[in-house]
Protein backbone atom coordinates (compact mmCIF):
# COMPACT_ATOMS: atom_id res chain seq x y z
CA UNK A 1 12.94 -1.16 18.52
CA UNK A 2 9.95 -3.63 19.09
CA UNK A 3 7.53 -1.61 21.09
CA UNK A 4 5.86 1.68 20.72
CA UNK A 5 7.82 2.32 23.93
CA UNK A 6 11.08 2.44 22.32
CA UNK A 7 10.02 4.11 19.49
CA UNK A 8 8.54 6.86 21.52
CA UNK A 9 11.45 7.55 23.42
CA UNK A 10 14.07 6.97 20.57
CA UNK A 11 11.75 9.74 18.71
CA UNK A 12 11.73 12.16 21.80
CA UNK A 13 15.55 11.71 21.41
CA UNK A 14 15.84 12.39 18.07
CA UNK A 15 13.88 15.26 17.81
CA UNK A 16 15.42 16.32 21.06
CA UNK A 17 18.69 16.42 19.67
CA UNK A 18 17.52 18.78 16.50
CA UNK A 19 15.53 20.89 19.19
CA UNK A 20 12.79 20.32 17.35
CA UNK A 21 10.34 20.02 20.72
CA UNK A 22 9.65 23.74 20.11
CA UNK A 23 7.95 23.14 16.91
CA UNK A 24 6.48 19.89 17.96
CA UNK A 25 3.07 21.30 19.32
CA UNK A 26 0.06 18.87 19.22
CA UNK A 27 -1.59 21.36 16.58
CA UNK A 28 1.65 21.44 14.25
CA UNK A 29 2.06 17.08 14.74
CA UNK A 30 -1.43 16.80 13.49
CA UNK A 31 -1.35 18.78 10.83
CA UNK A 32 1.99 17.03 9.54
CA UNK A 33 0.03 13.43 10.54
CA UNK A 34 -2.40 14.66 8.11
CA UNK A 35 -0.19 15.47 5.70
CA UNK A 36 1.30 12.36 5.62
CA UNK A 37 -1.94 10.50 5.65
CA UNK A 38 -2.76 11.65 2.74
CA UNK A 39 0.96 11.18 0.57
CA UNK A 40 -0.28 7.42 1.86
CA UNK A 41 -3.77 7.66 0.39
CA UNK A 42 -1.91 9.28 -2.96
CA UNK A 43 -0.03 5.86 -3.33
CA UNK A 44 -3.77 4.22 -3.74
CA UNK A 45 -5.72 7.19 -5.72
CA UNK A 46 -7.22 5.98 -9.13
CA UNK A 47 -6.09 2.24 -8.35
CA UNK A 48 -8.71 -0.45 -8.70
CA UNK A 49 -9.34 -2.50 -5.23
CA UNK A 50 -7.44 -5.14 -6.78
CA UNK A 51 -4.53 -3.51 -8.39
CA UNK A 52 -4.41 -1.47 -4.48
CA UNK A 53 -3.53 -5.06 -3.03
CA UNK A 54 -1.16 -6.26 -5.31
CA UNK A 55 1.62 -3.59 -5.59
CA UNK A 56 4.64 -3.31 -7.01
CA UNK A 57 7.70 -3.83 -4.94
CA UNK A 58 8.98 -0.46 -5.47
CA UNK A 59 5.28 0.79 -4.66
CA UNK A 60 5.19 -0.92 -1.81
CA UNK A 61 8.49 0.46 -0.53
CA UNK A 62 7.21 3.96 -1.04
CA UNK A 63 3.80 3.26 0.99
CA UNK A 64 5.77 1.30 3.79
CA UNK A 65 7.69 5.04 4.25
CA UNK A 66 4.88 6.84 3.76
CA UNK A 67 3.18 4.87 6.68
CA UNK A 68 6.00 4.79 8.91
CA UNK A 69 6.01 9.10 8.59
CA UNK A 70 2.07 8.46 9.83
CA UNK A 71 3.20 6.09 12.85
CA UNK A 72 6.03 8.67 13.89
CA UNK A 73 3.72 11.73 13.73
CA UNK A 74 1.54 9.54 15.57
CA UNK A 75 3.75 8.85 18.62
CA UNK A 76 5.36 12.26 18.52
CA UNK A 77 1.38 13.87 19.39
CA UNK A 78 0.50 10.95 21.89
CA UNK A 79 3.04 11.78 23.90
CA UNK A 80 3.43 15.20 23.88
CA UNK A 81 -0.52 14.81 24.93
CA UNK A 82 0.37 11.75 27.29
CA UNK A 83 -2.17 9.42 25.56
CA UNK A 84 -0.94 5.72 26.23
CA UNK A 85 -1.88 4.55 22.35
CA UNK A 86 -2.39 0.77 23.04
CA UNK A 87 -4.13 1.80 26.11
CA UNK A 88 -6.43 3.99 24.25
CA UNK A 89 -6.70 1.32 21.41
CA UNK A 90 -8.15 -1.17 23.63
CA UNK A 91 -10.48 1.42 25.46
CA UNK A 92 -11.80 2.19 21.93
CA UNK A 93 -11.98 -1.39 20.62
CA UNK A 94 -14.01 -1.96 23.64
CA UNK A 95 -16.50 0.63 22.76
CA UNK A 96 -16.24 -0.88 18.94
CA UNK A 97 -17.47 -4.59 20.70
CA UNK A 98 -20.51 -2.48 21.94
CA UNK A 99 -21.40 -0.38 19.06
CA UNK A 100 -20.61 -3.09 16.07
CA UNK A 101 -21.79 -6.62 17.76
CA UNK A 102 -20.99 -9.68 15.35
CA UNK A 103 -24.50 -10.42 14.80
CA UNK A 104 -25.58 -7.34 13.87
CA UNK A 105 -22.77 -5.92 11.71
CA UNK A 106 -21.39 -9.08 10.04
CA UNK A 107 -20.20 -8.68 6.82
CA UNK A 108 -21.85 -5.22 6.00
CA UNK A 109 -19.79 -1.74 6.18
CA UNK A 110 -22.19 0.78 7.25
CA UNK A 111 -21.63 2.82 10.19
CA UNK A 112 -22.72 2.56 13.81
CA UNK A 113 -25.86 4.85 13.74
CA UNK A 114 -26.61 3.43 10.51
CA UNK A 115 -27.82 0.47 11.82
């Protein structure tokens, strides 16, 4: 697969085939996208910023699954709430342009009605 295209529809078959649809509600793929947000953010609790870039290749593996659950859960609740995800991604980075301009925000990390 090398589009979120592909991926969508080769995860509406899968889960399709398990007849899994009936338990795939937005509320229940949110939950589990939270759920697997966080076995992601478990990977990086108590690390240093340093040692969190410069993992182990087993760690690595681990975190690579862990994100991949995140992108499936992901697709699975844009489509069963028909949100086009790079569509929406670009709608949002064009708000981002507006709130965070370059001369305003560079190189500080404080949020948009911060500044």
């Amino acid at each position: 697969m090398s589009n979120l295209e592909e991926l969508r529809v080769h995860l509406a078959k899968f889960a399709e085939k398990r007849d899994w649809d009936q338990f795939h509600s937005p509320k229940n793929l949110s939950m589990a996208l939270m759920g697997e947000a966080a076995e992601v953010v478990e990977h990086f609790q108590w690390l240093t910023e340093e040692k969190s870039r410069q993992l182990s290749a087993d760690k690595l593996q681990a975190v690579t699954h862990e994100v991949a659950d995140v992108l499936i859960y992901l697709v699975r609740l844009a489509d069963k709430l028909d949100i086009d995800l790079i569509a929406a991604a670009e709608a949002k980075m064009n708000i981002n342009e507006t709130r965070y301009p370059v001369k305003q925000v560079k190189g500080d990390a404080r949020r948009a009605n911060e500044y």
